[in-house]
PDB file of N, CA and C in Angstrom:
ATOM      1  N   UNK A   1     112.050 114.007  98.397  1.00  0.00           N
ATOM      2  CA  UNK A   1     111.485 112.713  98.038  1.00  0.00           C
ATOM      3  C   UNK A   1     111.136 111.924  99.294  1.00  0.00           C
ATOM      4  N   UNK A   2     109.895 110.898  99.239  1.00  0.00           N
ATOM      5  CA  UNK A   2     109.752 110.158 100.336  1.00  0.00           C
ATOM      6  C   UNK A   2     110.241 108.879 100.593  1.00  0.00           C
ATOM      7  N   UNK A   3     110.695 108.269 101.370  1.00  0.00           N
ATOM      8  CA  UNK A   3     111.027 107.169 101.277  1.00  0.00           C
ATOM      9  C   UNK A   3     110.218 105.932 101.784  1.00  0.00           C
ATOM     10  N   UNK A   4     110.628 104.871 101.646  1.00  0.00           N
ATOM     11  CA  UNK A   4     109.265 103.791 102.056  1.00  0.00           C
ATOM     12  C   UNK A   4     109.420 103.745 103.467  1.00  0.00           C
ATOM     13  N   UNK A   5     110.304 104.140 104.155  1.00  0.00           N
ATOM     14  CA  UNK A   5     110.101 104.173 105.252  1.00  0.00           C
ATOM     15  C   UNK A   5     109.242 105.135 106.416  1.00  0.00           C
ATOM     16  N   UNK A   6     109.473 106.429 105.418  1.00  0.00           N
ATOM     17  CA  UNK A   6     108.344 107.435 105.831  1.00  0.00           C
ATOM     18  C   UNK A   6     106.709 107.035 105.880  1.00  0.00           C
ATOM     19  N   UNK A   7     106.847 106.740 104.476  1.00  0.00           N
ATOM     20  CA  UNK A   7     105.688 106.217 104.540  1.00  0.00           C
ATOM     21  C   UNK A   7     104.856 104.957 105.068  1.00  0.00           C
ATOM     22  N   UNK A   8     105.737 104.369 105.488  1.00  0.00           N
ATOM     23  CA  UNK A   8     105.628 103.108 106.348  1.00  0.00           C
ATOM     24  C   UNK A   8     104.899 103.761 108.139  1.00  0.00           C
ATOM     25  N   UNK A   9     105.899 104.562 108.233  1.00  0.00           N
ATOM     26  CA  UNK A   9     105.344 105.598 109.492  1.00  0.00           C
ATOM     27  C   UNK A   9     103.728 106.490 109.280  1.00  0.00           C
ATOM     28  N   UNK A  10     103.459 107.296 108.047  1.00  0.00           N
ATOM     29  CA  UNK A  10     102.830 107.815 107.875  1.00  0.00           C
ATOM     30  C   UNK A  10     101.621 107.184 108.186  1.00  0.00           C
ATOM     31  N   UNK A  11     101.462 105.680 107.200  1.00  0.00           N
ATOM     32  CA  UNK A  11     100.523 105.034 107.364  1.00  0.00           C
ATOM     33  C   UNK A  11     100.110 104.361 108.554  1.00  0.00           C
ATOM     34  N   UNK A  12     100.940 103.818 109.550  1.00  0.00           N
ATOM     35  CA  UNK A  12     101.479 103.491 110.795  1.00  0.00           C
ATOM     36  C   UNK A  12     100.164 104.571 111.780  1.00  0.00           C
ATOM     37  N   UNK A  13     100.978 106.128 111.215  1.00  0.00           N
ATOM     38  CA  UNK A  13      99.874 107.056 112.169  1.00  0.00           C
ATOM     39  C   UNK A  13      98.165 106.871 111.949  1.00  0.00           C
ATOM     40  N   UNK A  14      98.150 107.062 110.940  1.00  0.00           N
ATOM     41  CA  UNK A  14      97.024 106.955 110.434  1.00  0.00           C
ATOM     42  C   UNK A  14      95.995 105.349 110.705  1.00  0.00           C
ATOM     43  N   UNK A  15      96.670 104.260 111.069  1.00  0.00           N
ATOM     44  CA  UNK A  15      95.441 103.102 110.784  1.00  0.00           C
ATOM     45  C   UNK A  15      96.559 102.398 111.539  1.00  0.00           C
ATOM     46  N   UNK A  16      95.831 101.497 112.687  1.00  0.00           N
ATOM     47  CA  UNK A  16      96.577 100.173 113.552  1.00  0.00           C
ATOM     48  C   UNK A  16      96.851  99.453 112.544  1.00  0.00           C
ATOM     49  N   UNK A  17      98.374  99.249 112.468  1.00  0.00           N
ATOM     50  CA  UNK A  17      98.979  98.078 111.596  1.00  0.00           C
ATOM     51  C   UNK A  17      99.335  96.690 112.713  1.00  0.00           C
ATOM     52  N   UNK A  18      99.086  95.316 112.109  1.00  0.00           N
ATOM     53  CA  UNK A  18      99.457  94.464 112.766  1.00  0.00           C
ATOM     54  C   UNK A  18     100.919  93.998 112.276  1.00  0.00           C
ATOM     55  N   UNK A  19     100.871  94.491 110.904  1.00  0.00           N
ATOM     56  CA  UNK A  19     101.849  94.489 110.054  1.00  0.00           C
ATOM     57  C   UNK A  19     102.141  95.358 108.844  1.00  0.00           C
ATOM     58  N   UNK A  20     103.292  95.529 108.386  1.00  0.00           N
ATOM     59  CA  UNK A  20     103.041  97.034 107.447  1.00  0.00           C
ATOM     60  C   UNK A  20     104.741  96.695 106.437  1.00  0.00           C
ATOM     61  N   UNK A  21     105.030  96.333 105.643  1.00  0.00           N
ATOM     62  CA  UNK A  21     106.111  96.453 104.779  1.00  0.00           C
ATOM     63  C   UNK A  21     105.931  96.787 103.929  1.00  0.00           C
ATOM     64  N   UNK A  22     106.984  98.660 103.143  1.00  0.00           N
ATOM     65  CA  UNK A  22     106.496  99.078 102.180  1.00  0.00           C
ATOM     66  C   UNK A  22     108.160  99.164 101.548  1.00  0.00           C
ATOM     67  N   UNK A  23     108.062  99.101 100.418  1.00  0.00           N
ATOM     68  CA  UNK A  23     108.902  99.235  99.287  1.00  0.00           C
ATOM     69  C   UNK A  23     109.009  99.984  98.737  1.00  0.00           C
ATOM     70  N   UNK A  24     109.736 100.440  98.387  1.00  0.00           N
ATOM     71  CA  UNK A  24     109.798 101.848  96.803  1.00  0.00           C
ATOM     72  C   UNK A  24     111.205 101.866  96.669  1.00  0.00           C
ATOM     73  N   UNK A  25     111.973 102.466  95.495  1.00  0.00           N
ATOM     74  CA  UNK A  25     113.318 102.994  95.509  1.00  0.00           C
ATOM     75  C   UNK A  25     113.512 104.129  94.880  1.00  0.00           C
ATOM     76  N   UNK A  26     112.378 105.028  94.721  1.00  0.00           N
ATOM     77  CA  UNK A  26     112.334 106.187  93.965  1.00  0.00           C
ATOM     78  C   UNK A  26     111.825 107.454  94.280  1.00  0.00           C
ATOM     79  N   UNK A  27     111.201 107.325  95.300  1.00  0.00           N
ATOM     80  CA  UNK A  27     110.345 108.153  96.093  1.00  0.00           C
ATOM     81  C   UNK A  27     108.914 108.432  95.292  1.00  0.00           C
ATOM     82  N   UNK A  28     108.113 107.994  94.399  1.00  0.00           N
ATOM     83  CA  UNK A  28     106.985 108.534  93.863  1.00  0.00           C
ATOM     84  C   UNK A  28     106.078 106.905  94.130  1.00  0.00           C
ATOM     85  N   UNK A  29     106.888 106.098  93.752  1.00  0.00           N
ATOM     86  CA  UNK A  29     106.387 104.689  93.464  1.00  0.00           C
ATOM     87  C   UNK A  29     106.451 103.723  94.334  1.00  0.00           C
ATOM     88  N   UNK A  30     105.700 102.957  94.839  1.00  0.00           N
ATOM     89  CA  UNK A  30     105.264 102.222  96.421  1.00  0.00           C
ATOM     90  C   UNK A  30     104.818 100.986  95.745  1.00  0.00           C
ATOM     91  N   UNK A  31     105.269  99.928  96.802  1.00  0.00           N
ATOM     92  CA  UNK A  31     103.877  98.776  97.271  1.00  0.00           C
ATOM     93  C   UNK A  31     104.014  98.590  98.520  1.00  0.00           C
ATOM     94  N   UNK A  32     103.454  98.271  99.165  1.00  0.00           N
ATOM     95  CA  UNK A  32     102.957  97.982 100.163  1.00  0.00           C
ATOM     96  C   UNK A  32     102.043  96.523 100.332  1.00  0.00           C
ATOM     97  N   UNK A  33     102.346  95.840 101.914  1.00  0.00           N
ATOM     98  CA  UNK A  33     102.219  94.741 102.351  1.00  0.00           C
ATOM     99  C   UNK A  33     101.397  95.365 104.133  1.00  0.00           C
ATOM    100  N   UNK A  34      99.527  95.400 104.296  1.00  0.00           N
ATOM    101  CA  UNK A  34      99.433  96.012 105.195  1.00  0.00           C
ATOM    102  C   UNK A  34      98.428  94.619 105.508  1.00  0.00           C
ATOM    103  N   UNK A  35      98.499  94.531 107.159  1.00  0.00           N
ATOM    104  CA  UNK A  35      97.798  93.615 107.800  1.00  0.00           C
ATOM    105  C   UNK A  35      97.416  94.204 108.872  1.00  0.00           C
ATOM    106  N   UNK A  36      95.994  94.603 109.008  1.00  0.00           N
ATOM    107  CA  UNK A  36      95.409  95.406 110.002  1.00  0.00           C
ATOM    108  C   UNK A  36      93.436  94.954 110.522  1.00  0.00           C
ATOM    109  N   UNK A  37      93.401  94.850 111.606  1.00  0.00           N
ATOM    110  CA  UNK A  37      92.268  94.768 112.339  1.00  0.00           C
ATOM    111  C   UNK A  37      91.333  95.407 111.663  1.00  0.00           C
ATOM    112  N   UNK A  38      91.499  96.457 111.233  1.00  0.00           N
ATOM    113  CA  UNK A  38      90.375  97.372 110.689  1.00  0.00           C
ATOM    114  C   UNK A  38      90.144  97.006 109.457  1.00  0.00           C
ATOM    115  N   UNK A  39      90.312  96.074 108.823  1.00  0.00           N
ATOM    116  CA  UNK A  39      90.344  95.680 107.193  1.00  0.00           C
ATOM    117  C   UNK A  39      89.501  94.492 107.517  1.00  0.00           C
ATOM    118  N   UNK A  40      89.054  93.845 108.577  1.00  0.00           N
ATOM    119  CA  UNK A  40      88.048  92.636 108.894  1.00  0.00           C
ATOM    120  C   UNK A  40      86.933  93.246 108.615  1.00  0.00           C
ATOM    121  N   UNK A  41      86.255  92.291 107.732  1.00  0.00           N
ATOM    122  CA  UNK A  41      84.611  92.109 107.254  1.00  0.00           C
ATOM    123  C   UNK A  41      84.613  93.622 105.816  1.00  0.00           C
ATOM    124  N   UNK A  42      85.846  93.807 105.574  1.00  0.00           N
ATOM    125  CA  UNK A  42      85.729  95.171 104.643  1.00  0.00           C
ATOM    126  C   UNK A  42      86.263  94.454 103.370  1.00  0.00           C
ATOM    127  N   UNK A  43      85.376  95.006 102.181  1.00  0.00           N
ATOM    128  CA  UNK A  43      86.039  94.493 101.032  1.00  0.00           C
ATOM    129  C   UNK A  43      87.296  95.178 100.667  1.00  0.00           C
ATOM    130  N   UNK A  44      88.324  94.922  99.395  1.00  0.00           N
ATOM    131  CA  UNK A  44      89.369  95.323  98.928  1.00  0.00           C
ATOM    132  C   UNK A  44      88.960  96.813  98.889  1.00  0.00           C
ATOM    133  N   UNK A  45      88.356  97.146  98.212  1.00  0.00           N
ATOM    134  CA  UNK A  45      88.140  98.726  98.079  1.00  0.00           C
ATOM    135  C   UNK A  45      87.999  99.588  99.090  1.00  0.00           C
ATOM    136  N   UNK A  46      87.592  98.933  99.934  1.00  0.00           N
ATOM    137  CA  UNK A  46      87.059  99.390 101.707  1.00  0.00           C
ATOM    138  C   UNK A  46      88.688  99.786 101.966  1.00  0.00           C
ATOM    139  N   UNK A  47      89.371  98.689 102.266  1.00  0.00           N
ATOM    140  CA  UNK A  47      90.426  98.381 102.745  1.00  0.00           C
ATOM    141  C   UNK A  47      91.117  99.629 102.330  1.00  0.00           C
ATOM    142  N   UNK A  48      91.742  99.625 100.872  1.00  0.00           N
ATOM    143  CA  UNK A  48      92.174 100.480 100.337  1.00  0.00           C
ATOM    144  C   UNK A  48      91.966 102.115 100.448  1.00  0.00           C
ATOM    145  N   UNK A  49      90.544 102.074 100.467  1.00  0.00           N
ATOM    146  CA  UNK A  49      90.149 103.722 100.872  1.00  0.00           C
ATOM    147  C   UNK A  49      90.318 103.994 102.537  1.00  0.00           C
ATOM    148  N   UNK A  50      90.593 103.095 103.252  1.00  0.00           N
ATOM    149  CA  UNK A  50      91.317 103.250 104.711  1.00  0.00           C
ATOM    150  C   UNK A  50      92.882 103.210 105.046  1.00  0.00           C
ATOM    151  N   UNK A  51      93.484 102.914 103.955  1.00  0.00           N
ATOM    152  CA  UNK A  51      95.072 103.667 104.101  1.00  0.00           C
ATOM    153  C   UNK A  51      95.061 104.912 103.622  1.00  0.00           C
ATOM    154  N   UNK A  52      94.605 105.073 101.765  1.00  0.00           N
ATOM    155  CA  UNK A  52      94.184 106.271 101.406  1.00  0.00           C
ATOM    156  C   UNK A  52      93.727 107.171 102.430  1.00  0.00           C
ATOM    157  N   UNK A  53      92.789 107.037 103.255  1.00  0.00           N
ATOM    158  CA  UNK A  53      92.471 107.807 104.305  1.00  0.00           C
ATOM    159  C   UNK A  53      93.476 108.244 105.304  1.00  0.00           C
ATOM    160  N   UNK A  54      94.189 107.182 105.781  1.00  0.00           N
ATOM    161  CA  UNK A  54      95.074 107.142 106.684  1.00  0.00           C
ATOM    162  C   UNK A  54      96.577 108.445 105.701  1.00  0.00           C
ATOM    163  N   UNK A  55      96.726 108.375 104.595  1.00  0.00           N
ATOM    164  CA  UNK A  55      97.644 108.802 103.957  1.00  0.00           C
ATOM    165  C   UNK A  55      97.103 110.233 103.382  1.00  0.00           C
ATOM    166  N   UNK A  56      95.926 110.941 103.403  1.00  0.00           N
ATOM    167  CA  UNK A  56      95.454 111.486 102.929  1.00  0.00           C
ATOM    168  C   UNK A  56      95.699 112.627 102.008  1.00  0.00           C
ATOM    169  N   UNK A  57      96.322 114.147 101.838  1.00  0.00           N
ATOM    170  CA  UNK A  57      96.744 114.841 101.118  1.00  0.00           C
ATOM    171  C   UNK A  57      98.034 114.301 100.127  1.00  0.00           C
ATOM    172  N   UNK A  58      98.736 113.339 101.132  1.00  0.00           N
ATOM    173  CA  UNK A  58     100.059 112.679 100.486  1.00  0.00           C
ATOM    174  C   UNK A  58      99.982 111.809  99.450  1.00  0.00           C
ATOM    175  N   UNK A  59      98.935 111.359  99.303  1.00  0.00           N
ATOM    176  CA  UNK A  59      98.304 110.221  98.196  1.00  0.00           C
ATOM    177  C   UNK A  59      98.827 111.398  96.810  1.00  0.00           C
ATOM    178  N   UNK A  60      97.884 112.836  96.972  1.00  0.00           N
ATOM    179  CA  UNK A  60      98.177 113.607  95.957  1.00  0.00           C
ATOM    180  C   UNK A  60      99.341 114.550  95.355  1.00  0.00           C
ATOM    181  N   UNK A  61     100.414 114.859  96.704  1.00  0.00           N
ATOM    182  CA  UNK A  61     100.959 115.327  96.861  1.00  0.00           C
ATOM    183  C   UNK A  61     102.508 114.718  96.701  1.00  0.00           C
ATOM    184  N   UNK A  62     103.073 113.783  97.588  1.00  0.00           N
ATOM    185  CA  UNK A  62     103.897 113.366  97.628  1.00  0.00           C
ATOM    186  C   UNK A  62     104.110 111.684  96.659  1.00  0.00           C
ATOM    187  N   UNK A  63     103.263 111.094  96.694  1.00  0.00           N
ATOM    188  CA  UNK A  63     103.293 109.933  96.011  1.00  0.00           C
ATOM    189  C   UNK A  63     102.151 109.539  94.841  1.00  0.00           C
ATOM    190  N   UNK A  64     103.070 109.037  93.878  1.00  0.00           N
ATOM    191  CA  UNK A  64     102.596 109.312  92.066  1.00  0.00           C
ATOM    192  C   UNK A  64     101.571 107.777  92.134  1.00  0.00           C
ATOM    193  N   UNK A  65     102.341 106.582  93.029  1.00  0.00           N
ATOM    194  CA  UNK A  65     101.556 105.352  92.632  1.00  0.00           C
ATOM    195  C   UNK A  65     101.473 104.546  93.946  1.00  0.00           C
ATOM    196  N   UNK A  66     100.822 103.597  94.922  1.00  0.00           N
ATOM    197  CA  UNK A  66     100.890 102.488  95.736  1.00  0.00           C
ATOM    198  C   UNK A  66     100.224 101.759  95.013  1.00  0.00           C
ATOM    199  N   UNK A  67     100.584 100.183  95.344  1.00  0.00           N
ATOM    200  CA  UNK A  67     100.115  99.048  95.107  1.00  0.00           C
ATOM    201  C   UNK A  67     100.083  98.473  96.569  1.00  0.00           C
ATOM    202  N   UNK A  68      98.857  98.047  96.661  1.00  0.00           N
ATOM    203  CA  UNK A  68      98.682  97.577  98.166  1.00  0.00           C
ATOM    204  C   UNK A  68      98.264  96.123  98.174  1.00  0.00           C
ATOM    205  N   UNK A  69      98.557  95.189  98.968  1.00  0.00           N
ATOM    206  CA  UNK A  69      97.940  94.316  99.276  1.00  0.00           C
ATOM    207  C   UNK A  69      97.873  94.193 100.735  1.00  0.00           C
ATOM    208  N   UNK A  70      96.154  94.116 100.982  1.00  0.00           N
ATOM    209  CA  UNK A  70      95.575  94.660 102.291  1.00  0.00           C
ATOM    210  C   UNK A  70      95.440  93.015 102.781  1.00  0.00           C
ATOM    211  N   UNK A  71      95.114  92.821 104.060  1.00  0.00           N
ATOM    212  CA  UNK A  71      94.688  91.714 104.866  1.00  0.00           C
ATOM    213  C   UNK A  71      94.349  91.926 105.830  1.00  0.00           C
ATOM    214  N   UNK A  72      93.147  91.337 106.568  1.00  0.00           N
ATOM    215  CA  UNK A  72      92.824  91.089 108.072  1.00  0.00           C
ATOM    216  C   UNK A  72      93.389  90.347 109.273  1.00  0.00           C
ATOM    217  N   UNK A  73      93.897  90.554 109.947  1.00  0.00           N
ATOM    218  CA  UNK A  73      94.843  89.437 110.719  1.00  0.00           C
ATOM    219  C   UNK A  73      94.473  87.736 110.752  1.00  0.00           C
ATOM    220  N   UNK A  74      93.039  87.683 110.340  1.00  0.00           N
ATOM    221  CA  UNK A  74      92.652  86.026 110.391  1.00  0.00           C
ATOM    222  C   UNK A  74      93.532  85.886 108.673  1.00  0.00           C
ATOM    223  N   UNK A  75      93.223  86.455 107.693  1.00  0.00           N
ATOM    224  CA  UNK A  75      93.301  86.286 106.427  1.00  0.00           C
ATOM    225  C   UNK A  75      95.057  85.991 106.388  1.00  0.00           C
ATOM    226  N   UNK A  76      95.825  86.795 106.967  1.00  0.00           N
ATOM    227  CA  UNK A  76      97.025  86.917 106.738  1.00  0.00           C
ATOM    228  C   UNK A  76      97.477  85.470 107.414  1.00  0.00           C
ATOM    229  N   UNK A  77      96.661  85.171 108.612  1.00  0.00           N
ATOM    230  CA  UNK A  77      97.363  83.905 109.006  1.00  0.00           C
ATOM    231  C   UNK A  77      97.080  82.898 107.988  1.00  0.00           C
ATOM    232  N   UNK A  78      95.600  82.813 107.444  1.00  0.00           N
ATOM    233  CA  UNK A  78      95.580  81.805 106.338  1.00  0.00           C
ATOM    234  C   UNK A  78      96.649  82.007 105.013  1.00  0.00           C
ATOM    235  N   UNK A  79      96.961  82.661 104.605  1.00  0.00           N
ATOM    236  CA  UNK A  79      97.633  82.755 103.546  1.00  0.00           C
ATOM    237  C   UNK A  79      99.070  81.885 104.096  1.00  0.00           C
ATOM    238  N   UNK A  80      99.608  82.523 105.563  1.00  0.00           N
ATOM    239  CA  UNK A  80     100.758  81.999 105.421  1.00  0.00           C
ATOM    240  C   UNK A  80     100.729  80.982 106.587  1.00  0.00           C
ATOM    241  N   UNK A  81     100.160  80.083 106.120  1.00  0.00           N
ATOM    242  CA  UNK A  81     100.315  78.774 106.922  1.00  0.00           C
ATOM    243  C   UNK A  81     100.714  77.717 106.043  1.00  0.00           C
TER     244      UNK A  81
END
């Protein structure tokens, strides 16, 4: 089974995180909290198909579900101000 911490790494390899907190307690089932440079000027779906990318065979293989909420480093500062 994977844990959110693996996958916290996995994704880590795959795509510059400015920030990255992932959750699960079961090993199939995820969310995720990702704040990355490369998600500027990209819509949600963009975003999303660039961890997917970053995670690639494992999406099918190792993990059944993620829930992501993506951000750009300007976006993330607006939210939490």
């Amino acid at each position: 089974m994977l844990s959110a911490a693996q996958l916290e790494e996995y994704i880590r390899q795959g795509l510059a995180c400015d920030y990255i907190k992932v959750l699960g307690d079961d090993g199939t089932h995820f969310e995720a909290v990702i704040v990355s440079p490369a998600f500027t000027g990209k819509s949600m779906v963009q975003q999303h198909q660039l961890v997917y990318g970053a995670l690639g065979d494992r999406m099918r293989a190792e993990i059944h579900a993620l829930s992501m909420k993506t951000y750009s480093p300007q976006k993330w500062v607006e939210i939490n101000q």
